[in-house]
PDB file of N, CA and C in Angstrom:
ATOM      1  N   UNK A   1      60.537  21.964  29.197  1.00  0.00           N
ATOM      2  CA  UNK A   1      59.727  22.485  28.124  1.00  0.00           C
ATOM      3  C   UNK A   1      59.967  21.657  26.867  1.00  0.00           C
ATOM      4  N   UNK A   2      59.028  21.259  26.106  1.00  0.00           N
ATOM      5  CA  UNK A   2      59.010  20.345  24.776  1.00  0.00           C
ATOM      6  C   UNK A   2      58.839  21.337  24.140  1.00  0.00           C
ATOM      7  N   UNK A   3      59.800  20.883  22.970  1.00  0.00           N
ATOM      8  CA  UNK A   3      59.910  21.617  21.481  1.00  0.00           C
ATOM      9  C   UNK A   3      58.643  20.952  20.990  1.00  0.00           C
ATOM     10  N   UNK A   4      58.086  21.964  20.032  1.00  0.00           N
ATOM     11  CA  UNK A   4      56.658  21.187  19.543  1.00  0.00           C
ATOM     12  C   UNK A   4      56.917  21.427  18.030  1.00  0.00           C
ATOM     13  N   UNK A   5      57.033  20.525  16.495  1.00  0.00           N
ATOM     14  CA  UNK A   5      57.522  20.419  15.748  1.00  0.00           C
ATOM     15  C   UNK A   5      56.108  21.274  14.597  1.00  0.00           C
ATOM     16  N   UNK A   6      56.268  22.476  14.056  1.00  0.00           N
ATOM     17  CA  UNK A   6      55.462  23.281  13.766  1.00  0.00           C
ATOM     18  C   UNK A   6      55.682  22.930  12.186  1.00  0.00           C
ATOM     19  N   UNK A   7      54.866  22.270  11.745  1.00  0.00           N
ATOM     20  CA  UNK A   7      54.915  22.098  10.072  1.00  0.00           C
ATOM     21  C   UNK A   7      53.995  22.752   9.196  1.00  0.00           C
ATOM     22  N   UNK A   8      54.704  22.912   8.589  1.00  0.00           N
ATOM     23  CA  UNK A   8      54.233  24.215   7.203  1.00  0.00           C
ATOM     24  C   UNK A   8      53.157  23.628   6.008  1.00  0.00           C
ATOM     25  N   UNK A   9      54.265  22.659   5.308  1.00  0.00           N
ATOM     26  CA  UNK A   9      53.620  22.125   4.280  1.00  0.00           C
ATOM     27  C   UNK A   9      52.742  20.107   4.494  1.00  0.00           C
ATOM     28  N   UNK A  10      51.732  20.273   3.776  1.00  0.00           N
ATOM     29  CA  UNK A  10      51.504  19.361   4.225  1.00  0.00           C
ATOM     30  C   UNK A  10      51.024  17.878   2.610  1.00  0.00           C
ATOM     31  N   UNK A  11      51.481  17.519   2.141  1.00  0.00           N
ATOM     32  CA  UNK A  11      51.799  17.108   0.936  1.00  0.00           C
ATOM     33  C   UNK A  11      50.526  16.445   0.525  1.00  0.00           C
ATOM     34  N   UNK A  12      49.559  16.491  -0.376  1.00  0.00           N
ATOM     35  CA  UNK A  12      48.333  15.662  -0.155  1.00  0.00           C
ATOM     36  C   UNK A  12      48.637  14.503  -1.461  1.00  0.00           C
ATOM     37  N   UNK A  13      47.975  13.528  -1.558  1.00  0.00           N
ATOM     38  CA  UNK A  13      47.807  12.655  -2.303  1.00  0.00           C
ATOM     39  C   UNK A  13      46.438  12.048  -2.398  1.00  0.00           C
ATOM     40  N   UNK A  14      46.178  11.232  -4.022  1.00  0.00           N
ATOM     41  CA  UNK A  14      45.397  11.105  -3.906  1.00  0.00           C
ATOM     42  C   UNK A  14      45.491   9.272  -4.029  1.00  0.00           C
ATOM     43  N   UNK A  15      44.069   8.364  -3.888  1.00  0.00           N
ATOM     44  CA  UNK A  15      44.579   7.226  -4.323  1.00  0.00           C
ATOM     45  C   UNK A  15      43.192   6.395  -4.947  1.00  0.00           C
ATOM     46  N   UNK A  16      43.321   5.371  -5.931  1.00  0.00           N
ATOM     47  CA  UNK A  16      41.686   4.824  -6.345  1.00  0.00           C
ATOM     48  C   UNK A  16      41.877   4.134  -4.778  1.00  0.00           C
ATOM     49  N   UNK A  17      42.689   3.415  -4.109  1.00  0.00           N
ATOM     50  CA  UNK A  17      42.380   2.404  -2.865  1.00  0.00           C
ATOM     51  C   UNK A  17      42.935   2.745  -1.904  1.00  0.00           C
ATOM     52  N   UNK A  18      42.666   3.894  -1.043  1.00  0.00           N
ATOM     53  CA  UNK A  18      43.134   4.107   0.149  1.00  0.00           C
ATOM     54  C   UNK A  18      43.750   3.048   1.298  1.00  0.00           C
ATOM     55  N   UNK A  19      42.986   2.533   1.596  1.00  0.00           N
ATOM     56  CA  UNK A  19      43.390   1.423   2.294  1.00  0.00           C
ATOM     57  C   UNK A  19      44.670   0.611   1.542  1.00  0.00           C
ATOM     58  N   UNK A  20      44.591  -0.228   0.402  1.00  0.00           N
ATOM     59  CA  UNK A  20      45.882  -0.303  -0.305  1.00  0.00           C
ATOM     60  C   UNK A  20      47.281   0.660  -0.222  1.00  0.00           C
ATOM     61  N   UNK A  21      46.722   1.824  -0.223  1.00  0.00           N
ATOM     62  CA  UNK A  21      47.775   3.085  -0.257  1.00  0.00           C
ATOM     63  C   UNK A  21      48.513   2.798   1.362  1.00  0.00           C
ATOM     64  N   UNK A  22      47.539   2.879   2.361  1.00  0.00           N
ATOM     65  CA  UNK A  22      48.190   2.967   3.955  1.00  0.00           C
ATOM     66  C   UNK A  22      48.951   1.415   3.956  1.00  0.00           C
ATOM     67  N   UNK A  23      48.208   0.619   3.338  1.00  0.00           N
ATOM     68  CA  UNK A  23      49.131  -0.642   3.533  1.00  0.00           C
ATOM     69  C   UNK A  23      50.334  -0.549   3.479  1.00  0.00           C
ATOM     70  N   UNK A  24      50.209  -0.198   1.912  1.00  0.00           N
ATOM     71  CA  UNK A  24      51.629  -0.351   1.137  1.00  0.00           C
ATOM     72  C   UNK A  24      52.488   0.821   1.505  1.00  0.00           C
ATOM     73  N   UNK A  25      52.364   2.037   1.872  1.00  0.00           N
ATOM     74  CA  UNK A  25      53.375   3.282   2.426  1.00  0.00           C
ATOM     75  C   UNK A  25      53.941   2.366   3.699  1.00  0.00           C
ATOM     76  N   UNK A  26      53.160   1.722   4.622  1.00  0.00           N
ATOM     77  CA  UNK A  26      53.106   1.249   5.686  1.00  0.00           C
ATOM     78  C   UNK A  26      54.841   0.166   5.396  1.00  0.00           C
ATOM     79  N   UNK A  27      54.239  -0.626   4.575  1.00  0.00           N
ATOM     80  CA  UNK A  27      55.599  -2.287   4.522  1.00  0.00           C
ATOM     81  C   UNK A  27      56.302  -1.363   3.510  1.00  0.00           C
ATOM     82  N   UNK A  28      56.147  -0.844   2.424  1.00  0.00           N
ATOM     83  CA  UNK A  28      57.571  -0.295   1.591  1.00  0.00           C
ATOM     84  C   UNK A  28      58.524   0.639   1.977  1.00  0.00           C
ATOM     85  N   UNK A  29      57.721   2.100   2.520  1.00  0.00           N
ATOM     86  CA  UNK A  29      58.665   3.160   3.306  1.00  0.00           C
ATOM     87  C   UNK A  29      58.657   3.184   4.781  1.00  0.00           C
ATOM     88  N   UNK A  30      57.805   2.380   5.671  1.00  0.00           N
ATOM     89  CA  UNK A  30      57.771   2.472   6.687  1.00  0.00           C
ATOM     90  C   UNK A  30      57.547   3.461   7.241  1.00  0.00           C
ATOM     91  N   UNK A  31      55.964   4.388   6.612  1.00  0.00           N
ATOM     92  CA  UNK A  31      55.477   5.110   7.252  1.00  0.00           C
ATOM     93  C   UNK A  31      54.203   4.898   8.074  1.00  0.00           C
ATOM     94  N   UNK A  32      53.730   5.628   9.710  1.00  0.00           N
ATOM     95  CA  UNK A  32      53.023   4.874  10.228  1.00  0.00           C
ATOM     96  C   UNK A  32      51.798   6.101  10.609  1.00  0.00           C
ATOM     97  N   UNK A  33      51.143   4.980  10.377  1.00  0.00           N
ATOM     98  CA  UNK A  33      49.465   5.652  10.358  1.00  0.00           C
ATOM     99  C   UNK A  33      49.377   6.510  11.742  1.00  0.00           C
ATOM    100  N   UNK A  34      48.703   8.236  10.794  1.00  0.00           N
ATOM    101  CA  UNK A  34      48.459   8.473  12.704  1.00  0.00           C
ATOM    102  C   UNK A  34      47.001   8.970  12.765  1.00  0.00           C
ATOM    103  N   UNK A  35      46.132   9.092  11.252  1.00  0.00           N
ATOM    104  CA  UNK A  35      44.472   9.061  11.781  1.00  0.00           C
ATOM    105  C   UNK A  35      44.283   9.023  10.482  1.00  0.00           C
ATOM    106  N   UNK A  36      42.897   7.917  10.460  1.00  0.00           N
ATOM    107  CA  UNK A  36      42.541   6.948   9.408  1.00  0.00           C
ATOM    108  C   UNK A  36      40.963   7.254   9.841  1.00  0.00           C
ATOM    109  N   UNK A  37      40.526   8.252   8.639  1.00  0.00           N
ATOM    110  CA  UNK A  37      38.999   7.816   9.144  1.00  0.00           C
ATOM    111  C   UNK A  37      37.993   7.718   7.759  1.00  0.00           C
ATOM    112  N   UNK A  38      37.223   6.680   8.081  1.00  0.00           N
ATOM    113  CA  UNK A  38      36.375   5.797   7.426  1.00  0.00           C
ATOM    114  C   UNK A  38      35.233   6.545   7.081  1.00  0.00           C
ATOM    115  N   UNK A  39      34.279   6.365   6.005  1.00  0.00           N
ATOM    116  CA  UNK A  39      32.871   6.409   5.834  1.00  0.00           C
ATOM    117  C   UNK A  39      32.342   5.182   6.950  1.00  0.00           C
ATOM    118  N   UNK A  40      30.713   5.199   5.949  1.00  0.00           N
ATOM    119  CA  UNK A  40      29.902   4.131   6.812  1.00  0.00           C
ATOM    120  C   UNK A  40      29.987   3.166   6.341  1.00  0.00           C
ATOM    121  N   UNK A  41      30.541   2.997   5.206  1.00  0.00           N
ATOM    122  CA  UNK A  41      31.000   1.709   4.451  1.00  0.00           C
ATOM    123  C   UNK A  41      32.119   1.031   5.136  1.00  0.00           C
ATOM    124  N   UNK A  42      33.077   1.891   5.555  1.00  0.00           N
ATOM    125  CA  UNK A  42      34.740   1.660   6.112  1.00  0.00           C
ATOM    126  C   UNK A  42      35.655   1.933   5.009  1.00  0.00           C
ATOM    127  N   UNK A  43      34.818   2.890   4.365  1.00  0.00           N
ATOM    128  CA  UNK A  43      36.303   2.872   3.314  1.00  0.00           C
ATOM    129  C   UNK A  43      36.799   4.338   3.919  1.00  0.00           C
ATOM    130  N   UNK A  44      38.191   4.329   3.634  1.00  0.00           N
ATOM    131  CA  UNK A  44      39.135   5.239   4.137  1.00  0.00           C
ATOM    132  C   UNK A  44      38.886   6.826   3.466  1.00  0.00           C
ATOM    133  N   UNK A  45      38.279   8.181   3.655  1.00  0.00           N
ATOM    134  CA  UNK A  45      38.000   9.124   2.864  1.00  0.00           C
ATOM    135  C   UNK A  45      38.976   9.884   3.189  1.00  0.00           C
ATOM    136  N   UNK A  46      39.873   9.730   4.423  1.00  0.00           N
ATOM    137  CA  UNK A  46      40.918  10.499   4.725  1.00  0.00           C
ATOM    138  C   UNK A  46      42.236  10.061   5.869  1.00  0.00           C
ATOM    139  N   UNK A  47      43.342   9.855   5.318  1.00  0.00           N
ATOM    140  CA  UNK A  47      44.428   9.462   6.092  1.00  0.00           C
ATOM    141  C   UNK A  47      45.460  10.028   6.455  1.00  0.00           C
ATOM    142  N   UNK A  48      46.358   9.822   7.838  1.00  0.00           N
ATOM    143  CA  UNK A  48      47.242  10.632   7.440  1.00  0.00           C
ATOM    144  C   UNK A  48      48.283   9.568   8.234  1.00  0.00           C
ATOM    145  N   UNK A  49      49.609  10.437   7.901  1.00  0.00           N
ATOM    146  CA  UNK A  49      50.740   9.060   8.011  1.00  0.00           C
ATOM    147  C   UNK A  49      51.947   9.802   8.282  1.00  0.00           C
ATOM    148  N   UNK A  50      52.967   9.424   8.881  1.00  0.00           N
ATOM    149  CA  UNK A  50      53.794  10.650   9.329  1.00  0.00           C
ATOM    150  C   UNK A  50      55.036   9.109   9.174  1.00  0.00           C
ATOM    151  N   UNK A  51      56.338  10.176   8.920  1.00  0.00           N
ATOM    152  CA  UNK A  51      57.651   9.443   8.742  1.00  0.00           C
ATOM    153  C   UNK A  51      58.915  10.539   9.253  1.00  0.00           C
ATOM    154  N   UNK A  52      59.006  10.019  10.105  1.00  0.00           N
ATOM    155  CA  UNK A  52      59.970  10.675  11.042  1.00  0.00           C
ATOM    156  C   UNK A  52      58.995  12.220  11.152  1.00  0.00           C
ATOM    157  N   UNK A  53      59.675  13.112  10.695  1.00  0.00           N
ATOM    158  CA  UNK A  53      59.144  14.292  11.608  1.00  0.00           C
ATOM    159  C   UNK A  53      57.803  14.847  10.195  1.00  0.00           C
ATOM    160  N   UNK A  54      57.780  14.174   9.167  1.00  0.00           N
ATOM    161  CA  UNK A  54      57.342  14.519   7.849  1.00  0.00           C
ATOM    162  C   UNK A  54      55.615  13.844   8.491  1.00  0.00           C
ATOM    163  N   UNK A  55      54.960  14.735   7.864  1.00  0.00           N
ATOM    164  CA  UNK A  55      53.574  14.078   7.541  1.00  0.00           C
ATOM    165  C   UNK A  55      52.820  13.831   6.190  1.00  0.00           C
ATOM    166  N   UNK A  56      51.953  13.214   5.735  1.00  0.00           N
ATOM    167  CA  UNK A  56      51.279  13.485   4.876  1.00  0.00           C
ATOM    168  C   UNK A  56      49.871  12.748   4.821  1.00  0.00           C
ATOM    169  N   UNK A  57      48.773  13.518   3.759  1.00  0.00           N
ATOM    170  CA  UNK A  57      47.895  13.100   4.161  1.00  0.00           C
ATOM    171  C   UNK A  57      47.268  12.546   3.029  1.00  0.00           C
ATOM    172  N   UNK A  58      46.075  11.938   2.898  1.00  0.00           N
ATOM    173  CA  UNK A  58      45.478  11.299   1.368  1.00  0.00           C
ATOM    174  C   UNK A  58      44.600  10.631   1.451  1.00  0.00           C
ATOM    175  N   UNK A  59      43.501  11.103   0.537  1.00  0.00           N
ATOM    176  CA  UNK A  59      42.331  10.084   0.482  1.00  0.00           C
ATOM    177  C   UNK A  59      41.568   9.360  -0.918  1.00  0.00           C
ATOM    178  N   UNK A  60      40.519   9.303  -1.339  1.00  0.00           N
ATOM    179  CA  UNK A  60      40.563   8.473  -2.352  1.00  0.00           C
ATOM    180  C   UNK A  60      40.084   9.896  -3.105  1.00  0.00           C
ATOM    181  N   UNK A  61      40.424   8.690  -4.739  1.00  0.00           N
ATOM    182  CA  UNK A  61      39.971   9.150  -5.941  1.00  0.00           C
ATOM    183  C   UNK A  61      40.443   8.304  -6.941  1.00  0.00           C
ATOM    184  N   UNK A  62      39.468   8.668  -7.874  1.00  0.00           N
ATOM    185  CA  UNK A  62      39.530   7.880  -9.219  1.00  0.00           C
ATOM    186  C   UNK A  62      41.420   7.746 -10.117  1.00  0.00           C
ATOM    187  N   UNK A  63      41.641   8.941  -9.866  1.00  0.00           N
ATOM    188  CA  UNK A  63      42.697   8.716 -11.041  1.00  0.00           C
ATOM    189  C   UNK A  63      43.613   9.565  -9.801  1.00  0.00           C
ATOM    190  N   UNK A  64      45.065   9.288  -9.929  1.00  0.00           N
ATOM    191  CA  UNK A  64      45.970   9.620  -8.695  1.00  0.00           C
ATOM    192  C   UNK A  64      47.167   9.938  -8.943  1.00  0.00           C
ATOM    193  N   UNK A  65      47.886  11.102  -8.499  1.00  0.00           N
ATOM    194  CA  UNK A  65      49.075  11.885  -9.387  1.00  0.00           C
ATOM    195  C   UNK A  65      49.477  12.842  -8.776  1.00  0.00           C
ATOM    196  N   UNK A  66      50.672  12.267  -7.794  1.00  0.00           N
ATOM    197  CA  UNK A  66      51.042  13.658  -7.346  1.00  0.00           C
ATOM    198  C   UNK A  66      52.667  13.186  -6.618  1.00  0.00           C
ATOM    199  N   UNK A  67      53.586  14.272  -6.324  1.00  0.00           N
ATOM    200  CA  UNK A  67      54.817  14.050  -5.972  1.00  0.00           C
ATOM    201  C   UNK A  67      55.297  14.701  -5.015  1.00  0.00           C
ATOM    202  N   UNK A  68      55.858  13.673  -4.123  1.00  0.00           N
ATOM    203  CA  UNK A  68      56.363  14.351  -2.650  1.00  0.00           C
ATOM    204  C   UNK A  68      57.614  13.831  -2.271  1.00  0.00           C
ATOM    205  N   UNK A  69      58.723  14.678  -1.441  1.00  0.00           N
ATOM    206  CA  UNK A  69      59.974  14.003  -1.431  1.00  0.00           C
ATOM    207  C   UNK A  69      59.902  14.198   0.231  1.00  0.00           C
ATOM    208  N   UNK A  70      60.574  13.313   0.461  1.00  0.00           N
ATOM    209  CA  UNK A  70      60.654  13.083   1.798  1.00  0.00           C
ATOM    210  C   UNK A  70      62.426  12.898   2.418  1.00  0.00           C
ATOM    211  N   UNK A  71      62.771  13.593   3.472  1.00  0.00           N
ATOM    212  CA  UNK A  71      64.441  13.836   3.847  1.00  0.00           C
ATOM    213  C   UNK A  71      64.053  12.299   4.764  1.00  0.00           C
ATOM    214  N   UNK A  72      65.462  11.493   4.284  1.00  0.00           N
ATOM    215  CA  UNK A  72      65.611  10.564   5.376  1.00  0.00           C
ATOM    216  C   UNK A  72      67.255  10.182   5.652  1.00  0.00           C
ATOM    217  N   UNK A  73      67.195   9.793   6.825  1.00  0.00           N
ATOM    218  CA  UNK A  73      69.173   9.773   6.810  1.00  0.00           C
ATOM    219  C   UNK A  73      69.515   8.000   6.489  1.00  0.00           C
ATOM    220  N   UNK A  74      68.791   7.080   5.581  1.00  0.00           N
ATOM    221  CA  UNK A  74      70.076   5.883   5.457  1.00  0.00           C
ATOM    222  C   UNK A  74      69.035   5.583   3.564  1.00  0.00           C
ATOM    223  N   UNK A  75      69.513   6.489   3.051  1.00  0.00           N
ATOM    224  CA  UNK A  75      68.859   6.158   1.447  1.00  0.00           C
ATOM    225  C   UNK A  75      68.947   4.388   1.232  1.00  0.00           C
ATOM    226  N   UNK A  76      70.350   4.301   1.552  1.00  0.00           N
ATOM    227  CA  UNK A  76      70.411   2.948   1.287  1.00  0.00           C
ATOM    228  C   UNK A  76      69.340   1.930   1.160  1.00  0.00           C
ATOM    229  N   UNK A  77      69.319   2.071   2.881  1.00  0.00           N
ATOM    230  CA  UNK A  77      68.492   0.782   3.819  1.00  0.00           C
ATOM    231  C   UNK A  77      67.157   0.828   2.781  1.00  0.00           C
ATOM    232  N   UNK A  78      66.507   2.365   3.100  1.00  0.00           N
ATOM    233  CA  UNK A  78      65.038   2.738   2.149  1.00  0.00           C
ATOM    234  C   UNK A  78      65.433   2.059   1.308  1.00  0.00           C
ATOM    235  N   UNK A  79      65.735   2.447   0.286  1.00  0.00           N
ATOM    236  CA  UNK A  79      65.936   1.758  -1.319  1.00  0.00           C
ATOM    237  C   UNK A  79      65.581   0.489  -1.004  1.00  0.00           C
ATOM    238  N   UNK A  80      66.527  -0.321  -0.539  1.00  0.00           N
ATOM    239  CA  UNK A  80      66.551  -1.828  -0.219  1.00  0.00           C
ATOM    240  C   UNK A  80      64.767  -2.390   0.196  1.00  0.00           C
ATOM    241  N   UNK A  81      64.621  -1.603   1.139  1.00  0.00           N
ATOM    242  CA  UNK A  81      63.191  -1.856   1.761  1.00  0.00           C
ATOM    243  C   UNK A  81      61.864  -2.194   0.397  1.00  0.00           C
ATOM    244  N   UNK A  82      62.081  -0.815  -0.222  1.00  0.00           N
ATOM    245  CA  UNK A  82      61.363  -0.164  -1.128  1.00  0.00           C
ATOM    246  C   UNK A  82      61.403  -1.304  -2.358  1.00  0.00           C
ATOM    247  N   UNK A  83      62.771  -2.020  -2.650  1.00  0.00           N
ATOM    248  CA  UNK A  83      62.621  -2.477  -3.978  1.00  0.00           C
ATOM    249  C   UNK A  83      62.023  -3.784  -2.897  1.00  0.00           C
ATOM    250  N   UNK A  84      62.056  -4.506  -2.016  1.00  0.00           N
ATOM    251  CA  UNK A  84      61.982  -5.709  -1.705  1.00  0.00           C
ATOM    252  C   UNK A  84      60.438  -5.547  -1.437  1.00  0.00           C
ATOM    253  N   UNK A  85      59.690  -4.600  -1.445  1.00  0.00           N
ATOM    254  CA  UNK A  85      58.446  -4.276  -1.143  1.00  0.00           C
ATOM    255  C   UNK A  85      57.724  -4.608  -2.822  1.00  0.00           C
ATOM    256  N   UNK A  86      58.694  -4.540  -3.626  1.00  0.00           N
ATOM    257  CA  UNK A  86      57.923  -4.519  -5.165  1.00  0.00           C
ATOM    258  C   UNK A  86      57.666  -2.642  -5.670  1.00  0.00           C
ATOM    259  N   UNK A  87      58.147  -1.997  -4.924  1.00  0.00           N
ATOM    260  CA  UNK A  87      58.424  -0.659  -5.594  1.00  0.00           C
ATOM    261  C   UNK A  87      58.960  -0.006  -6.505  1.00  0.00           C
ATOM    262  N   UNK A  88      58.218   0.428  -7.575  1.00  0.00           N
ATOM    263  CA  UNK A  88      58.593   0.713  -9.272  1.00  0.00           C
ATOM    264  C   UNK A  88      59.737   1.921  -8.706  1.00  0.00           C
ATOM    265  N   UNK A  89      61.211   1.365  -8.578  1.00  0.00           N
ATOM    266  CA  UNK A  89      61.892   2.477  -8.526  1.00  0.00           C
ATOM    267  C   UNK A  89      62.396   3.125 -10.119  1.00  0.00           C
ATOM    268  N   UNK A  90      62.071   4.135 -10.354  1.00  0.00           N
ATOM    269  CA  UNK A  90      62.244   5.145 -11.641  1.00  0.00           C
ATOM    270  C   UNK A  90      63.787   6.188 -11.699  1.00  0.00           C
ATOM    271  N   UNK A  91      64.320   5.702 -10.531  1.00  0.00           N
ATOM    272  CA  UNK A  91      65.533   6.749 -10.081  1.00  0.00           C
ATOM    273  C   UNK A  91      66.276   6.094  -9.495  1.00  0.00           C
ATOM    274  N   UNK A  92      67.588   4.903  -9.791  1.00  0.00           N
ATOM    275  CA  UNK A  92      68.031   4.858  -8.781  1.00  0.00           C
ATOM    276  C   UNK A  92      68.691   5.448  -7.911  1.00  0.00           C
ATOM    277  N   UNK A  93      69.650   4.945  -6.424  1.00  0.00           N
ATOM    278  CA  UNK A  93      70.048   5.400  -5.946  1.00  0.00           C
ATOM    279  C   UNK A  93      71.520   6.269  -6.576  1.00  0.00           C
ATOM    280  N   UNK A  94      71.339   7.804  -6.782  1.00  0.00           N
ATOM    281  CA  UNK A  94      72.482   8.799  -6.624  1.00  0.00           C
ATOM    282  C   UNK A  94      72.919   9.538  -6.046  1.00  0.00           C
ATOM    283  N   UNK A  95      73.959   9.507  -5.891  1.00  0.00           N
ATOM    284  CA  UNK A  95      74.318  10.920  -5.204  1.00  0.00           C
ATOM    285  C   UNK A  95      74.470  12.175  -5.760  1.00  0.00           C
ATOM    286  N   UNK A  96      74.074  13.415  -5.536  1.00  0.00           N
ATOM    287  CA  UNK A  96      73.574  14.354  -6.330  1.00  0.00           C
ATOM    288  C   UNK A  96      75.427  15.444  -5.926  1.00  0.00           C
ATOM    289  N   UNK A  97      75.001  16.815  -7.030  1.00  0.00           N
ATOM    290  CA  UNK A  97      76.017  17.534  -6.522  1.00  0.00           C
ATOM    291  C   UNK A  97      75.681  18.277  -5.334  1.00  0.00           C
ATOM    292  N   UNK A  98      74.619  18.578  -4.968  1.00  0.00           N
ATOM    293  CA  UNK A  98      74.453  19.502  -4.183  1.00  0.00           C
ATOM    294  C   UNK A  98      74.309  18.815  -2.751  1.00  0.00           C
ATOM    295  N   UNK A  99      74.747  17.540  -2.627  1.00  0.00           N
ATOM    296  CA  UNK A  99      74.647  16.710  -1.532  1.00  0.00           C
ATOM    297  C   UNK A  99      74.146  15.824  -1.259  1.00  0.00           C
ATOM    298  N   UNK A 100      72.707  15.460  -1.338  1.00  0.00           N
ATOM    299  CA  UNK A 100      71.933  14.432  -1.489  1.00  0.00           C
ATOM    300  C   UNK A 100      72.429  12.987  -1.525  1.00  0.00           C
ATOM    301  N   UNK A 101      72.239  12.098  -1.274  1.00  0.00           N
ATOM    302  CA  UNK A 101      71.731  11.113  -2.039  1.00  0.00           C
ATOM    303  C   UNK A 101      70.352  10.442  -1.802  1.00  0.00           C
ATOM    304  N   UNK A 102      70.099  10.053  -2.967  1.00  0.00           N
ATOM    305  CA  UNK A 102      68.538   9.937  -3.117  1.00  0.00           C
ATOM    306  C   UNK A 102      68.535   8.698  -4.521  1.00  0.00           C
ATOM    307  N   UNK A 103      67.071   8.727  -4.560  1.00  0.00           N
ATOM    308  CA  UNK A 103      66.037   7.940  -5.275  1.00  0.00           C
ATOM    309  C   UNK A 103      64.634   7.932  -5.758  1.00  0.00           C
ATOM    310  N   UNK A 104      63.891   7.372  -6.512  1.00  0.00           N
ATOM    311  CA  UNK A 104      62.749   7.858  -6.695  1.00  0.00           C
ATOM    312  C   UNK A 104      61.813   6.391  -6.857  1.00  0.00           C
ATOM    313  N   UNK A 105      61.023   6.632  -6.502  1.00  0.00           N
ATOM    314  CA  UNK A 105      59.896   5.394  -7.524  1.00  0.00           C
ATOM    315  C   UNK A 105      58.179   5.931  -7.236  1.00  0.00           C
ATOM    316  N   UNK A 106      57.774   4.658  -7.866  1.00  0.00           N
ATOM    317  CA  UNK A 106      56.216   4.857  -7.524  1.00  0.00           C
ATOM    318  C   UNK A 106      55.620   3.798  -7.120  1.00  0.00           C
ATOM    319  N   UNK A 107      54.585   4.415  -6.396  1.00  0.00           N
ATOM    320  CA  UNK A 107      53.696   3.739  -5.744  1.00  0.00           C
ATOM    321  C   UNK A 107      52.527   2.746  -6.387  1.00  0.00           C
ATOM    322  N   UNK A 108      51.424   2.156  -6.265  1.00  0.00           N
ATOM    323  CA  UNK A 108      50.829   1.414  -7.139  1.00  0.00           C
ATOM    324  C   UNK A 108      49.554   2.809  -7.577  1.00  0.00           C
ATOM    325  N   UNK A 109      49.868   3.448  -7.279  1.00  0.00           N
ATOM    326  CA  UNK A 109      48.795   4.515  -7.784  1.00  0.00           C
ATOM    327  C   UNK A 109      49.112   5.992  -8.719  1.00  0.00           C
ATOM    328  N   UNK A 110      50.946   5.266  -8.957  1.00  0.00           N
ATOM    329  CA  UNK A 110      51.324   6.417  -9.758  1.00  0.00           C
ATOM    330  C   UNK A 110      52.097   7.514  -9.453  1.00  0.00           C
ATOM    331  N   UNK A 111      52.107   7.764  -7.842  1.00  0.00           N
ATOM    332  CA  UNK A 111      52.467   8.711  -7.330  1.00  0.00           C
ATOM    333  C   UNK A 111      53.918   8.529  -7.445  1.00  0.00           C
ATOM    334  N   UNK A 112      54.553   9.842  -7.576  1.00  0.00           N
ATOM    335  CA  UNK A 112      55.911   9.789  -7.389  1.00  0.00           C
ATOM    336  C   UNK A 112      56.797  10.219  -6.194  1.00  0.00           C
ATOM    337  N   UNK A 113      57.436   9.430  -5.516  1.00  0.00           N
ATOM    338  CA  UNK A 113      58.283   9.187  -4.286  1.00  0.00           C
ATOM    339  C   UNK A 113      59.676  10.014  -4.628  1.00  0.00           C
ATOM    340  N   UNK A 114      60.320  10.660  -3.784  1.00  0.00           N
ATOM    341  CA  UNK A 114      61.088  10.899  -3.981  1.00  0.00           C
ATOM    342  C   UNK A 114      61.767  10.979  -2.142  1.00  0.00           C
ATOM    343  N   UNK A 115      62.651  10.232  -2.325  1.00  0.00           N
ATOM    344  CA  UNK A 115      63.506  10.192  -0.789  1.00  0.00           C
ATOM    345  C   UNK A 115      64.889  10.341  -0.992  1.00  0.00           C
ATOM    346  N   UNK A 116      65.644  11.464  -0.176  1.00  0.00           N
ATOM    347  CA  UNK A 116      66.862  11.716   0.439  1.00  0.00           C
ATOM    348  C   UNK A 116      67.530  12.321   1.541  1.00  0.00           C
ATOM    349  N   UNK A 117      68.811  12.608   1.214  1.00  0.00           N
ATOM    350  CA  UNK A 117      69.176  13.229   2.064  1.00  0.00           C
ATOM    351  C   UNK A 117      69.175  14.608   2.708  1.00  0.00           C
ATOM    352  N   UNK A 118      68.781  15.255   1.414  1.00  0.00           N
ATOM    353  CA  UNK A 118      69.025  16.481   1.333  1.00  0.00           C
ATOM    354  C   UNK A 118      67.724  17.424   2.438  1.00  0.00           C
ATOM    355  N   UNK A 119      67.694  18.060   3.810  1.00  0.00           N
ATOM    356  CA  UNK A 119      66.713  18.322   4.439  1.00  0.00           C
ATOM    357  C   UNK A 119      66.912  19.928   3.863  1.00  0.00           C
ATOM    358  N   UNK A 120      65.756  20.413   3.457  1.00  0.00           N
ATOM    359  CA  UNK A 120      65.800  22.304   3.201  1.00  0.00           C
ATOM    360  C   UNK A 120      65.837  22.982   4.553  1.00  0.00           C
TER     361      UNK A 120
END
């Protein structure tokens, strides 16, 4: 019998360049696309992207603003990834009291990242 991973919240974002957005989540945090669907133009109106057991989803818009934290177990490595990607980190890496360690930055659309250790 498979455990089937039942998720609650689902974090939306918005972006002016979707496609830019899946790129760049894609090479900075190494999250991977799991349904990308297009107008008749091909531009992206809705995506979604999952990182380890986390999903999230996002499509376009003019102006873009929103914040999601994501549990991962090697902050480090991320960080490293993230700044070598060109990622506005705003937080560096700390370790918190309540356990964590973590970081923050943003994306080219503003959004604010937030990755650690800490899983609720």
């Amino acid at each position: 019998m498979t455990s089937e991973i039942r998720r609650t919240f689902y974090p939306l974002i918005r972006s002016a360049d979707p496609a830019r957005t899946l790129a760049w989540l894609e090479k900075a945090f190494g999250f991977e696309p799991v349904n990308v669907h297009e107008d008749d133009e091909g531009t992206i109106v809705h995506a979604e992207m999952r990182y380890d057991t986390g999903l999230i989803m996002f499509g376009a818009a003019a102006t873009a603003k929103a914040a999601v934290y994501v549990a991962i177990d090697d902050p480090d490595a991320h960080h490293d990834r993230a700044k070598a990607a060109g990622a506005e980190v705003f937080r560096d890496l700390t370790d918190q009291d309540y356990g964590s360690r973590d970081y923050a930055a943003r994306d080219p659309d503003g959004n604010e990242w937030y990755f650690g250790t800490y899983r609720p």
